[in-house]
C-alpha atoms as a PDB file:
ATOM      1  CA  UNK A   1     -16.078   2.336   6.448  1.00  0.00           C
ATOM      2  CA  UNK A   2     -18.192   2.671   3.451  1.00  0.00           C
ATOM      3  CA  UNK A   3     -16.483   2.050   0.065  1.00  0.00           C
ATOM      4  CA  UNK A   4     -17.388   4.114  -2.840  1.00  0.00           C
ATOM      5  CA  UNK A   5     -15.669   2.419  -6.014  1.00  0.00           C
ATOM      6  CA  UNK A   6     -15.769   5.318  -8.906  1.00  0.00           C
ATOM      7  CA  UNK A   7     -17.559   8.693  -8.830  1.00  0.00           C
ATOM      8  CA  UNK A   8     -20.927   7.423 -10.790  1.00  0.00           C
ATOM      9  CA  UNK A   9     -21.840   5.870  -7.495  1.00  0.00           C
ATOM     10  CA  UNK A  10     -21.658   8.627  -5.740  1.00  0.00           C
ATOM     11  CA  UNK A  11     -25.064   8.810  -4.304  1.00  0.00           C
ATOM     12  CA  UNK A  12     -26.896  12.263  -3.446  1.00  0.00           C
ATOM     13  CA  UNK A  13     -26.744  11.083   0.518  1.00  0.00           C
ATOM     14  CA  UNK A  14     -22.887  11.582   0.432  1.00  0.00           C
ATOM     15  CA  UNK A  15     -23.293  15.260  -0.355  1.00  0.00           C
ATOM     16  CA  UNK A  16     -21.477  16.800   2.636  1.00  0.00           C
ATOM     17  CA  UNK A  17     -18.130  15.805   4.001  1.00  0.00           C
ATOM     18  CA  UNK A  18     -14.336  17.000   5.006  1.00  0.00           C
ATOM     19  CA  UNK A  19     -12.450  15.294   2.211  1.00  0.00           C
ATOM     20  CA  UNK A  20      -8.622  14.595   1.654  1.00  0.00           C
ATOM     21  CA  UNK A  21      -7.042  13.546  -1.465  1.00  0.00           C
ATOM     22  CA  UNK A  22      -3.876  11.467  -2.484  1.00  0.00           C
ATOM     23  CA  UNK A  23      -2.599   7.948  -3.265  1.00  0.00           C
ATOM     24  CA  UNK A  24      -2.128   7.083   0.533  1.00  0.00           C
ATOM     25  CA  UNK A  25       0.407   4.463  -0.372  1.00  0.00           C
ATOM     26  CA  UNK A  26       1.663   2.488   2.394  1.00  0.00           C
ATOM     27  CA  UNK A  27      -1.037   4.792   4.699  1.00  0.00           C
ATOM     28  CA  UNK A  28       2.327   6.224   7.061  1.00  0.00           C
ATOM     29  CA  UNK A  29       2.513   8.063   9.806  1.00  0.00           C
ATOM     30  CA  UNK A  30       1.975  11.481   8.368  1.00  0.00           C
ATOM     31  CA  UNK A  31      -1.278  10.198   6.480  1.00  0.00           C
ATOM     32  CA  UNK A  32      -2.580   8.907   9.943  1.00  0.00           C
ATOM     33  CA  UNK A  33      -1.666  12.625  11.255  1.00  0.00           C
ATOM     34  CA  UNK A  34      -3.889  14.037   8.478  1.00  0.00           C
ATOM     35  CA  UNK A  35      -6.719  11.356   8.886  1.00  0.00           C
ATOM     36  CA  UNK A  36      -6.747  12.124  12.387  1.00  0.00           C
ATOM     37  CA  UNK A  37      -7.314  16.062  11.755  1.00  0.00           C
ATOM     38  CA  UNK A  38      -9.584  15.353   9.246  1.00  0.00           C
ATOM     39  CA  UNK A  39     -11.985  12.987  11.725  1.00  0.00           C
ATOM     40  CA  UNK A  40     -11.774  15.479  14.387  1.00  0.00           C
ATOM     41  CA  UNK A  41     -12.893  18.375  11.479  1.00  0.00           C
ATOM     42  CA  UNK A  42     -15.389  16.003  10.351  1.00  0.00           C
ATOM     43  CA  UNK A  43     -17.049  16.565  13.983  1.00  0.00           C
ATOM     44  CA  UNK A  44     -16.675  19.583  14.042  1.00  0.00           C
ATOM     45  CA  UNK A  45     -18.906  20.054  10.796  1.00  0.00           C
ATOM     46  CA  UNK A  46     -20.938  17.429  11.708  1.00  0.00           C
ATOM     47  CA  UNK A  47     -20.713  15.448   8.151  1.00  0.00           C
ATOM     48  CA  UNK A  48     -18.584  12.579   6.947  1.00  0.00           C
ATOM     49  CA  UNK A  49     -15.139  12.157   6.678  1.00  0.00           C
ATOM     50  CA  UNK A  50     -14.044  11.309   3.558  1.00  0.00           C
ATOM     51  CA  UNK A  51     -10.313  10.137   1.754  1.00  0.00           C
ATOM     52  CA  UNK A  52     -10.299  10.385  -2.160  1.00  0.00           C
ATOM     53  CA  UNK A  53      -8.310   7.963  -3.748  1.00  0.00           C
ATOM     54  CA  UNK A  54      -6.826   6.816  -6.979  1.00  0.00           C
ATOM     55  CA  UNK A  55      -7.085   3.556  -8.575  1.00  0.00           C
ATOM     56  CA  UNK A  56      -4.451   3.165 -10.315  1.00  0.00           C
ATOM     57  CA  UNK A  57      -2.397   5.220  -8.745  1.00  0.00           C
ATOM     58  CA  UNK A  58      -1.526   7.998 -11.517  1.00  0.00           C
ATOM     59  CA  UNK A  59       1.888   7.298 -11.863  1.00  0.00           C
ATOM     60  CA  UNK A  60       1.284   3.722 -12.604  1.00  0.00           C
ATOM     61  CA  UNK A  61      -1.282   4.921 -15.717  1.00  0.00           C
ATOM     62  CA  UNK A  62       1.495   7.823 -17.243  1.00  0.00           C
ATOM     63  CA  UNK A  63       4.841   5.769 -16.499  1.00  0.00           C
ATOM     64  CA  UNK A  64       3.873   1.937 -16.360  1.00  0.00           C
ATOM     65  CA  UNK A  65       7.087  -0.171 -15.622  1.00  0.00           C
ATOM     66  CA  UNK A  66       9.036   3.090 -14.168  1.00  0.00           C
ATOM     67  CA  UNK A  67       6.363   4.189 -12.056  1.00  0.00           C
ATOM     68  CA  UNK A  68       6.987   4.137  -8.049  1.00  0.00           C
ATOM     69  CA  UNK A  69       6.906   0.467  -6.164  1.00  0.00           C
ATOM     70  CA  UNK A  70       3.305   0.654  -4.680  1.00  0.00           C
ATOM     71  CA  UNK A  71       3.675  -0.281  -0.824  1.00  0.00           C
ATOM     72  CA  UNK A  72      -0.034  -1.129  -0.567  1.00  0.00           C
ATOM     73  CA  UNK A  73      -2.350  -2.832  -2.894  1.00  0.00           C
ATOM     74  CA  UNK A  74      -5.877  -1.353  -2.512  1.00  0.00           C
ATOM     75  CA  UNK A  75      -7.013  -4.245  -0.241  1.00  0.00           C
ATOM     76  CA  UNK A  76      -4.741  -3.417   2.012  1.00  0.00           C
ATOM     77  CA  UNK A  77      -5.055   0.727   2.038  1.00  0.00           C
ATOM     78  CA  UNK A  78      -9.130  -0.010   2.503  1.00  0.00           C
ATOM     79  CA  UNK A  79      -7.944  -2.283   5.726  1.00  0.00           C
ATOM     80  CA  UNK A  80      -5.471   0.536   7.213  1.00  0.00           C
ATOM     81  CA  UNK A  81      -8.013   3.732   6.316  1.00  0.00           C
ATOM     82  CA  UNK A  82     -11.037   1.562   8.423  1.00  0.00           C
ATOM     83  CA  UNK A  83      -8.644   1.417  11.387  1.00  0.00           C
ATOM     84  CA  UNK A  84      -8.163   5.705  11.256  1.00  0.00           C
ATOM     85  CA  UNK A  85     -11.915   6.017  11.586  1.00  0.00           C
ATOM     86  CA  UNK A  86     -12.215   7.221   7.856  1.00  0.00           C
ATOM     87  CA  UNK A  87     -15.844   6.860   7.395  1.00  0.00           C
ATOM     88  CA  UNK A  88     -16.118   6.993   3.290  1.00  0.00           C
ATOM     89  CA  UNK A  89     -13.561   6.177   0.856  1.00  0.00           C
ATOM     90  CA  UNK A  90     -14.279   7.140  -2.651  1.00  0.00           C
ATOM     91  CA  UNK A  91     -11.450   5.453  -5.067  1.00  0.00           C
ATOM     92  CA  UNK A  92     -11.881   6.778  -8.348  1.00  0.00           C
ATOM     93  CA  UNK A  93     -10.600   4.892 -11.372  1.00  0.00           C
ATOM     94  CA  UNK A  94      -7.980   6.630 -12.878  1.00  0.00           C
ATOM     95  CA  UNK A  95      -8.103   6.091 -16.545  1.00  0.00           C
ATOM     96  CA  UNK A  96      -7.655   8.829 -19.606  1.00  0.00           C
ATOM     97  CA  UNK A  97     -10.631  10.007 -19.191  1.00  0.00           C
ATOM     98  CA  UNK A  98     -10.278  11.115 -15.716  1.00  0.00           C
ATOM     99  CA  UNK A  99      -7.364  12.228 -16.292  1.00  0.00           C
ATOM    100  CA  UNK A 100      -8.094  14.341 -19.177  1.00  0.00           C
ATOM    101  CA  UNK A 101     -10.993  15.887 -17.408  1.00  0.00           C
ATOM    102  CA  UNK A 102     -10.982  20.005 -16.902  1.00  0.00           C
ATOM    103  CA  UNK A 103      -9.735  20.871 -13.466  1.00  0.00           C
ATOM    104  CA  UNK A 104     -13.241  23.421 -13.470  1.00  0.00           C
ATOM    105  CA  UNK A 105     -15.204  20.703 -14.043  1.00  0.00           C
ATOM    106  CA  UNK A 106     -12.868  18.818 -11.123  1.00  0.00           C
ATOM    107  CA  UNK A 107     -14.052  21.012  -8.677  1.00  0.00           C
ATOM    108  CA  UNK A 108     -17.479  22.335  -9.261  1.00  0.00           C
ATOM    109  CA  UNK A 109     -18.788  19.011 -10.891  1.00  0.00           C
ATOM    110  CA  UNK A 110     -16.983  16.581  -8.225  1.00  0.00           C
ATOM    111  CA  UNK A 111     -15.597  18.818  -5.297  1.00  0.00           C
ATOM    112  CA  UNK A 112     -19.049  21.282  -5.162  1.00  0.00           C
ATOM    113  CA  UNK A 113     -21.866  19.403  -6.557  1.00  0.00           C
ATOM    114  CA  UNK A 114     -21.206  15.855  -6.176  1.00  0.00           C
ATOM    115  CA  UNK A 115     -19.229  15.711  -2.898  1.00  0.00           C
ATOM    116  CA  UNK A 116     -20.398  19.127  -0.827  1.00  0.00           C
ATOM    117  CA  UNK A 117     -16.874  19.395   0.425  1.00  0.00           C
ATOM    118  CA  UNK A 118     -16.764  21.781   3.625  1.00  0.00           C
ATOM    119  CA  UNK A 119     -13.267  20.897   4.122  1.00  0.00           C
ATOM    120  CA  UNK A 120     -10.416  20.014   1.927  1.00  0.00           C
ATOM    121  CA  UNK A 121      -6.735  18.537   3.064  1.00  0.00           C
ATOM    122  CA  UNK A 122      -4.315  18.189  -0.030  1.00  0.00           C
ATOM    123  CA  UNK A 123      -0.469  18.694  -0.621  1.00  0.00           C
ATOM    124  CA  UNK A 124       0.558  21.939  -1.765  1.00  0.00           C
ATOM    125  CA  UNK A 125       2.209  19.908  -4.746  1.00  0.00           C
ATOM    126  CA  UNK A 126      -1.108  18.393  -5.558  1.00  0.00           C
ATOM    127  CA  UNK A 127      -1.902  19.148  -9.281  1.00  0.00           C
ATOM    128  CA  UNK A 128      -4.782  17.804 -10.992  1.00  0.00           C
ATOM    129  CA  UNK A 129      -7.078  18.408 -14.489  1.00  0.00           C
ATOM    130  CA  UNK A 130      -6.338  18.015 -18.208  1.00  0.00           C
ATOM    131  CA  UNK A 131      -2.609  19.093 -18.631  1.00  0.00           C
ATOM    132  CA  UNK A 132      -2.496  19.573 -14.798  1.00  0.00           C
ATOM    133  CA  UNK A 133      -3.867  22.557 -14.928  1.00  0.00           C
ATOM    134  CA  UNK A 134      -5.129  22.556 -11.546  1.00  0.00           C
ATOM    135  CA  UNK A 135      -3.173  23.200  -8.310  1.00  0.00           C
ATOM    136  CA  UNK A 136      -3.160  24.119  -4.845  1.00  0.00           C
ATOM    137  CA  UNK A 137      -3.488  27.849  -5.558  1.00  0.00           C
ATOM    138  CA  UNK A 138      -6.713  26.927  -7.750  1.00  0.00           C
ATOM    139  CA  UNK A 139      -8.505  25.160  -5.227  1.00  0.00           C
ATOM    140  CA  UNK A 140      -7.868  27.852  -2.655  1.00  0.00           C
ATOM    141  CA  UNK A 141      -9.615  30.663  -5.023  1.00  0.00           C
ATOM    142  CA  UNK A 142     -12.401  27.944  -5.592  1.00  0.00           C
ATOM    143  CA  UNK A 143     -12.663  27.534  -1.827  1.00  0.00           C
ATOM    144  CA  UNK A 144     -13.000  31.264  -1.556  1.00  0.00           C
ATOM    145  CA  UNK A 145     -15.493  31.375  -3.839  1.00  0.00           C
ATOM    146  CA  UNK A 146     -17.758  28.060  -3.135  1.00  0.00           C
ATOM    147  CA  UNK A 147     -17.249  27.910   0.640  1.00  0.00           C
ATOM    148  CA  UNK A 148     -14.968  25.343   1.846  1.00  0.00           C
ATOM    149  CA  UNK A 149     -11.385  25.569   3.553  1.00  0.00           C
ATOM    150  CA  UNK A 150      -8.374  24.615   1.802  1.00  0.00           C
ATOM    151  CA  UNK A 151      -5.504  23.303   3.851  1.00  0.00           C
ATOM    152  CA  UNK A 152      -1.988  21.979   2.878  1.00  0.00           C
ATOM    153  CA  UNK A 153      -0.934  19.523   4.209  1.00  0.00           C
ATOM    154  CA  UNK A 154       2.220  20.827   4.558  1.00  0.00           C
ATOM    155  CA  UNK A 155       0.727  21.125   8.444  1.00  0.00           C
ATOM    156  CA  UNK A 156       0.865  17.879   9.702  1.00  0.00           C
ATOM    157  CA  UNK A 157       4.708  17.215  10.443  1.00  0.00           C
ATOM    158  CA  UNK A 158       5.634  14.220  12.728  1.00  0.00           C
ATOM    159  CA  UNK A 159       7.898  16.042  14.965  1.00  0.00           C
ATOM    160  CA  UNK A 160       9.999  18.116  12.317  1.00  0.00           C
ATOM    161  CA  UNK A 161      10.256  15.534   9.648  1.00  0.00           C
ATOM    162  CA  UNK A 162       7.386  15.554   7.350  1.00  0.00           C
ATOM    163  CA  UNK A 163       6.573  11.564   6.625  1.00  0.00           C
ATOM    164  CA  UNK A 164       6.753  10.187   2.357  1.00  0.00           C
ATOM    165  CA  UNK A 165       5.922   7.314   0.845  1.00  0.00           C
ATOM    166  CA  UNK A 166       9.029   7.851  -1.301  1.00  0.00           C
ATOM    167  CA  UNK A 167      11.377   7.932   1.648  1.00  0.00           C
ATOM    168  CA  UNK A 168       9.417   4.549   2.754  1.00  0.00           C
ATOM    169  CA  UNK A 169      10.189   3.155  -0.133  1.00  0.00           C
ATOM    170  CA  UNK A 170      14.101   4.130  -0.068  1.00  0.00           C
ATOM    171  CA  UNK A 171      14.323   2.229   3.208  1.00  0.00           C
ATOM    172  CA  UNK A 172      12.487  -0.716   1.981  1.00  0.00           C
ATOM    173  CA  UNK A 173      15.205  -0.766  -1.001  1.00  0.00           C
ATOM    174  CA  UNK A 174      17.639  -0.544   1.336  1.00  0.00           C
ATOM    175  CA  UNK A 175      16.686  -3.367   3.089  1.00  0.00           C
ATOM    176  CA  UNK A 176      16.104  -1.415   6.862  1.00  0.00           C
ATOM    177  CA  UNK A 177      12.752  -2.761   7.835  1.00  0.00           C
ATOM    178  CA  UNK A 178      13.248  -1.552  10.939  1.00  0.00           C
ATOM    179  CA  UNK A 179      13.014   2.484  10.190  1.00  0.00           C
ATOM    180  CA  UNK A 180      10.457   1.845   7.605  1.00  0.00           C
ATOM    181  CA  UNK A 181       8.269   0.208  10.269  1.00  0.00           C
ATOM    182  CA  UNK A 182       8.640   3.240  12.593  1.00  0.00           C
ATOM    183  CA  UNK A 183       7.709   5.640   9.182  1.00  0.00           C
ATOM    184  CA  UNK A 184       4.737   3.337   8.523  1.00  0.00           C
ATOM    185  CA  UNK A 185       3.719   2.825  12.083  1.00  0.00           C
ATOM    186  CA  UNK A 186       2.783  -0.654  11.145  1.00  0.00           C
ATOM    187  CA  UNK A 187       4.575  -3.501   9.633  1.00  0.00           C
ATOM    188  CA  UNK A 188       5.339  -3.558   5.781  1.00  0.00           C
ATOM    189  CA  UNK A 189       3.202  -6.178   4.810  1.00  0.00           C
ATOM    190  CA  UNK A 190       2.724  -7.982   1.595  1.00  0.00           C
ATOM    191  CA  UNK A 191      -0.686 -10.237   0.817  1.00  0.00           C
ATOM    192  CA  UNK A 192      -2.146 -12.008  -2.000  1.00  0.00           C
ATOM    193  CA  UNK A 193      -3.997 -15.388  -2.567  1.00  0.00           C
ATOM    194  CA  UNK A 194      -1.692 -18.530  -2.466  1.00  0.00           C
ATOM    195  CA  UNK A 195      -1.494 -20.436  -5.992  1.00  0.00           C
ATOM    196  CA  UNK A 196       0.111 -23.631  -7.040  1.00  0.00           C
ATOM    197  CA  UNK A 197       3.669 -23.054  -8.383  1.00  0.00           C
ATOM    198  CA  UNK A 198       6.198 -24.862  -9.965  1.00  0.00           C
ATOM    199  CA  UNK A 199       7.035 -26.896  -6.796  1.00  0.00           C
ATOM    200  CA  UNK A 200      10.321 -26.840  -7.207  1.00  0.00           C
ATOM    201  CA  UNK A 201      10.444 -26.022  -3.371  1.00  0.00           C
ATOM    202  CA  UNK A 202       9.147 -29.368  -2.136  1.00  0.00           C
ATOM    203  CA  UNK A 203      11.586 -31.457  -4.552  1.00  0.00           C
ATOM    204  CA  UNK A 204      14.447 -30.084  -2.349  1.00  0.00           C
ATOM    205  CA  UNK A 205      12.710 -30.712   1.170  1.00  0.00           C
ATOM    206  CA  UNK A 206      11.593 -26.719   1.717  1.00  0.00           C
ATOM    207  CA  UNK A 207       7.641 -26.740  -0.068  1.00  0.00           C
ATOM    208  CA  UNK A 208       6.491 -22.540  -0.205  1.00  0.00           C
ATOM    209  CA  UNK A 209       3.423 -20.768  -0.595  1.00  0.00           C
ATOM    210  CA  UNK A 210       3.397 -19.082  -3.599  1.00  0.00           C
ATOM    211  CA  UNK A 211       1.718 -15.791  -3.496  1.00  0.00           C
ATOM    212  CA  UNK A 212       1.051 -13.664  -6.630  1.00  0.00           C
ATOM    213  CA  UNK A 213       1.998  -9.781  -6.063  1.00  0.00           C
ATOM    214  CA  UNK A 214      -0.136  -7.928  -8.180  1.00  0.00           C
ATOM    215  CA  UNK A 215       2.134  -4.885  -8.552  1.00  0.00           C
ATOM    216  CA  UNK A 216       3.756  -3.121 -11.628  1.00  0.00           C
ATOM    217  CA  UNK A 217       6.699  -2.534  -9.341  1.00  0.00           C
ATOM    218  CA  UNK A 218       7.610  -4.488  -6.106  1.00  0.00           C
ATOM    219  CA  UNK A 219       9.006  -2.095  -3.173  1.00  0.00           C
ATOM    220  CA  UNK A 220      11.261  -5.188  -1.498  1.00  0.00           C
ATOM    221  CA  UNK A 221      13.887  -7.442  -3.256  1.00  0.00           C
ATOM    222  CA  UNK A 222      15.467 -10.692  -1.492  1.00  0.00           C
ATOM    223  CA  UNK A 223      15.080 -12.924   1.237  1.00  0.00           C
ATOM    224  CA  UNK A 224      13.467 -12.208   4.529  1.00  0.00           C
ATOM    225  CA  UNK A 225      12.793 -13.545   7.307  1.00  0.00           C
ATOM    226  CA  UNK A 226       8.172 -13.085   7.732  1.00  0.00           C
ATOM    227  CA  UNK A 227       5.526 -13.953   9.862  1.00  0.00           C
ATOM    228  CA  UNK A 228       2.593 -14.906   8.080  1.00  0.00           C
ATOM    229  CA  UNK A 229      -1.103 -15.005   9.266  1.00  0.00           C
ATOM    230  CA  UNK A 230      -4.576 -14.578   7.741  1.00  0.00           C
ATOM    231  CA  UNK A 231      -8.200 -13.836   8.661  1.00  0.00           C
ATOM    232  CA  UNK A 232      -8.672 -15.947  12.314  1.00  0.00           C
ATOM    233  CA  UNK A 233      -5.599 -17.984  11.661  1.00  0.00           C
ATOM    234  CA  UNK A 234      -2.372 -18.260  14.334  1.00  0.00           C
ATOM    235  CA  UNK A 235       0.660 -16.629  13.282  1.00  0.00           C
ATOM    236  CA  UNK A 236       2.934 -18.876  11.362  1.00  0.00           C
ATOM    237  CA  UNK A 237       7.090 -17.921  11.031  1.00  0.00           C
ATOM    238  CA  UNK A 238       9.057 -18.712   8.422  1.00  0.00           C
ATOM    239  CA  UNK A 239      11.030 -17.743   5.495  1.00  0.00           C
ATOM    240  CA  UNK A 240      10.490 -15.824   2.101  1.00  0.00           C
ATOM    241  CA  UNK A 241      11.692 -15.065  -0.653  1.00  0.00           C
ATOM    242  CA  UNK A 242      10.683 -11.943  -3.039  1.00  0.00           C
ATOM    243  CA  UNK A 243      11.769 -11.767  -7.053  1.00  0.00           C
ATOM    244  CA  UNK A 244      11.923 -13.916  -9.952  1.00  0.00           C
ATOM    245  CA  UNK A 245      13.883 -16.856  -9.013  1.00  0.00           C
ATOM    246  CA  UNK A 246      16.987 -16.742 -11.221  1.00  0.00           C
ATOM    247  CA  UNK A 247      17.885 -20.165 -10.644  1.00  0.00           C
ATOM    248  CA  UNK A 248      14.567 -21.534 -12.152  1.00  0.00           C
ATOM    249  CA  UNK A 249      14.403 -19.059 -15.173  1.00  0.00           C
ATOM    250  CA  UNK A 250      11.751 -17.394 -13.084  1.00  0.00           C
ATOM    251  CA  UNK A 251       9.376 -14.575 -15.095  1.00  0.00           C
ATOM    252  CA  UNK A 252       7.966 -12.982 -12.719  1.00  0.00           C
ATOM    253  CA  UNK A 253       8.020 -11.212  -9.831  1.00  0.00           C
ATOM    254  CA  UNK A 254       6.556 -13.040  -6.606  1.00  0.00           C
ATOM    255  CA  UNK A 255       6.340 -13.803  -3.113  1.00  0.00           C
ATOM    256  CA  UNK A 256       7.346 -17.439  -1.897  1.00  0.00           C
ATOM    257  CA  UNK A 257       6.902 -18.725   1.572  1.00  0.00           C
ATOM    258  CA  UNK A 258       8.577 -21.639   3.538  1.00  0.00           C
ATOM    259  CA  UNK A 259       6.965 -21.920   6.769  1.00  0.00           C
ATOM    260  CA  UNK A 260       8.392 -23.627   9.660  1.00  0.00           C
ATOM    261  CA  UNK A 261       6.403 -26.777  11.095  1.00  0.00           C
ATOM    262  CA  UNK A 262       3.156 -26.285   9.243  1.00  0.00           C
ATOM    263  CA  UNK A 263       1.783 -28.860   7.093  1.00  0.00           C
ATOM    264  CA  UNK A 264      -1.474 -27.605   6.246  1.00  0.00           C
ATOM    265  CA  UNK A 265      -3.324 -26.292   2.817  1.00  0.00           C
ATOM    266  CA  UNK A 266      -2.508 -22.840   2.266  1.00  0.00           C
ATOM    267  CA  UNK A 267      -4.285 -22.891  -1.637  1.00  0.00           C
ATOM    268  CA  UNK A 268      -6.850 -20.361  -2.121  1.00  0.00           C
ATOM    269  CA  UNK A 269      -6.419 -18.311   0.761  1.00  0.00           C
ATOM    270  CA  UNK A 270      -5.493 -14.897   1.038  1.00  0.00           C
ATOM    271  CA  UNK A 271      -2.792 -14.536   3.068  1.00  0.00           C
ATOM    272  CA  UNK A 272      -0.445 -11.180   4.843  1.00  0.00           C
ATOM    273  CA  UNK A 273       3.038 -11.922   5.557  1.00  0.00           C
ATOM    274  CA  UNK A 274       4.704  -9.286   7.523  1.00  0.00           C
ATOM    275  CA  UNK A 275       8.583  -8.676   6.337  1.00  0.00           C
ATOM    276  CA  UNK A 276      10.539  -8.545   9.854  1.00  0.00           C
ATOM    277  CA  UNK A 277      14.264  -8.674   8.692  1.00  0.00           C
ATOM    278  CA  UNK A 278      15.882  -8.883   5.273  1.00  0.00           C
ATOM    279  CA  UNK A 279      18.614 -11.876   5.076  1.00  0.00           C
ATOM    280  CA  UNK A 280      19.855 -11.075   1.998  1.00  0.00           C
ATOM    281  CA  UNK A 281      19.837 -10.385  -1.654  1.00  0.00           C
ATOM    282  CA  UNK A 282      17.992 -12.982  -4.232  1.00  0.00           C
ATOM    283  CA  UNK A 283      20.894 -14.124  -5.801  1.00  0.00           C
ATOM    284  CA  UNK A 284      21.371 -17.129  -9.216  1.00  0.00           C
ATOM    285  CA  UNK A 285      22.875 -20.622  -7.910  1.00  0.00           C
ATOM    286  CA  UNK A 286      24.381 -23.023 -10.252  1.00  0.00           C
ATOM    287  CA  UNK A 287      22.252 -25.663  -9.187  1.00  0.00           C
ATOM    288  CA  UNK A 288      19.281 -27.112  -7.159  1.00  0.00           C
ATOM    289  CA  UNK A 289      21.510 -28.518  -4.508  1.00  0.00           C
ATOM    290  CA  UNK A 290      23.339 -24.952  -4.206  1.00  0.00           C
ATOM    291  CA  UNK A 291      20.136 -23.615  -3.730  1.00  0.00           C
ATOM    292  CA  UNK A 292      19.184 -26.010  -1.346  1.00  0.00           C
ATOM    293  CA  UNK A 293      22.260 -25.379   0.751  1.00  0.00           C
ATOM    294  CA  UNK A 294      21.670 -21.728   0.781  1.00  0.00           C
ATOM    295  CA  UNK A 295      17.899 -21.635   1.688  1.00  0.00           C
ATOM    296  CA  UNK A 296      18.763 -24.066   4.698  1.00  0.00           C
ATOM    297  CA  UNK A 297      21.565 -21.474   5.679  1.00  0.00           C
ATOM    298  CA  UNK A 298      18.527 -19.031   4.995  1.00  0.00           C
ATOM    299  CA  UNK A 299      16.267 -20.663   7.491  1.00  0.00           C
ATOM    300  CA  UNK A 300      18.265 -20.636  10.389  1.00  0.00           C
ATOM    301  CA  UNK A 301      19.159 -17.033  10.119  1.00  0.00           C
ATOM    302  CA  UNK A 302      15.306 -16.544   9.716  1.00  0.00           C
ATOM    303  CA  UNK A 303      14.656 -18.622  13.265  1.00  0.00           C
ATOM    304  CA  UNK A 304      17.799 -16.888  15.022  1.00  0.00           C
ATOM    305  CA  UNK A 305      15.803 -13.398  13.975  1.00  0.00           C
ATOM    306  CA  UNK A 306      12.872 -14.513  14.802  1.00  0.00           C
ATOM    307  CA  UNK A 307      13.644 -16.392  18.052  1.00  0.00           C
ATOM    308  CA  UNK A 308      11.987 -19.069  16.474  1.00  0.00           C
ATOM    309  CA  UNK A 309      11.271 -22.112  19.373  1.00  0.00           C
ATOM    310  CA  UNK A 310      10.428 -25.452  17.613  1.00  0.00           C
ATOM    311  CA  UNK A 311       9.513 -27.252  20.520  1.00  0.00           C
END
């Protein structure tokens, strides 16, 4: 899959495609049913398929802190998109500018003359331009009049249930990894680059990987029980915690991982660690050795759930 990071590098040889556009967080089930239409359409025309997306995602730029917990972090939405057969993804930067842009100039300078779009999948809640001037009724009449089909969609149900991100992300909060895998169709995954800590974890016999998250807003809370696994490696199980660590005056959200029987050096390397149960909430303990107790208590749930064999 070709990456296209921001519309000036949009080169003259990607005039031409079927296009779709939206945040694609957590790239669910009822994206893959639209990526899969849009391929096949994109045969049909004989040109390139192509997903628009937002970097940030828009919410995060108008409501900071309050915006939505992102599920994926762009690394992770390329990775998922390559393995639907998207051939192009364009992520635009999504800064004032962009934002204050006319919706016209939207679709004749980006849709019509920059992108040739034959073909064009949105949501029928999709709004875009200065103001948000633009919506789905807009790009219908522009289809009309430039040429290219405009389909909601509104189409693409998984059954009778129609598949959202924001649904996703009430069963992640609820803790029910289970029915958020079967809504993703993939395991929630988190990844990031290991970097030293605090070591706190290694003073009380259970070391971690600390792993930075990189999000405004984290879509899990608590303690988990995670495989974890990276670029040619073996899958390693263990145990994680996700949030700021109460009982160490902790500032910041992250990702800490206690693996079982590894001893190697995890620094530097980006890592995905696959959430398979939740344990519990992250809770404040009065001291190290209460902490120590529970995270030992934690363990063993984590190998019971993961039918974890040390031998």
């Amino acid at each position: 899959m070709e990456l296209i990071r921001g519309i000036h590098n949009i080169l003259p040889s990607h005039h031409g495609c079927v296009l779709t556009i939206g945040n694609f967080d957590g790239v669910h089930r009822g994206h893959a049913e639209v990526i899969g239409k849009l391929v096949k359409k994109a045969e049909q025309f004989q040109v390139s398929s192509c997903v628009m997306t937002f970097e940030p995602q828009p919410q995060e730029l108008f409501r900071g802190e309050n915006a939505p917990a992102r599920l994926s972090l762009l690394r992770d939405k390329i990775s998922l998109l390559d393995e639907l057969g998207v051939e192009r993804l364009l992520c635009v930067s999504f800064n004032q500018k962009f934002a204050n842009m006319p919706a016209q100039a939207f679709i004749e300078q980006l849709l019509v003359k920059k992108l040739g779009v034959r073909y064009l999948v949105v949501g029928d809640d999709f709004c875009f331009g200065h103001g948000r001037q633009g919506d789905f009724d807009m790009l219908k009449r522009a289809g009309e009049q430039f040429g290219f089909a405009v389909v909601s969609t509104q189409s693409f149900l998984l059954g009778d249930k129609r598949v959202s991100s924001t649904e996703v992300r009430q069963l992640l909060a609820k803790g029910n990894l289970e029915q958020a895998r079967r809504l993703l169709g993939h395991p929630m995954t988190l990844s990031g680059r290991v970097a030293h800590g605090q070591k706190i974890g290694r003073t009380i016999g259970f070391p971690t990987a600390n792993i930075a998250l990189k999000r405004k807003v984290t879509p899990v809370r608590g303690v988990f029980a995670v495989k974890l696994y990276w670029q040619g490696s073996d899958i390693y199980e263990g145990v994680a915690n996700v949030g700021f660590r109460p009982t160490v005056n902790g500032q910041t959200c992250q990702l800490e991982v206690h693996l079982f029987d590894f001893d190697g050096d995890l620094y530097g390397k980006t890592v995905e660690v696959e959430l398979v149960a939740k344990i519990r909430d992250e809770q404040p303990f009065k001291s190290l050795d209460a902490l120590k107790r529970q995270i030992k208590n934690d363990a063993d749930r984590a190998k019971a759930l993961l039918g974890f064999d040390a031998g």
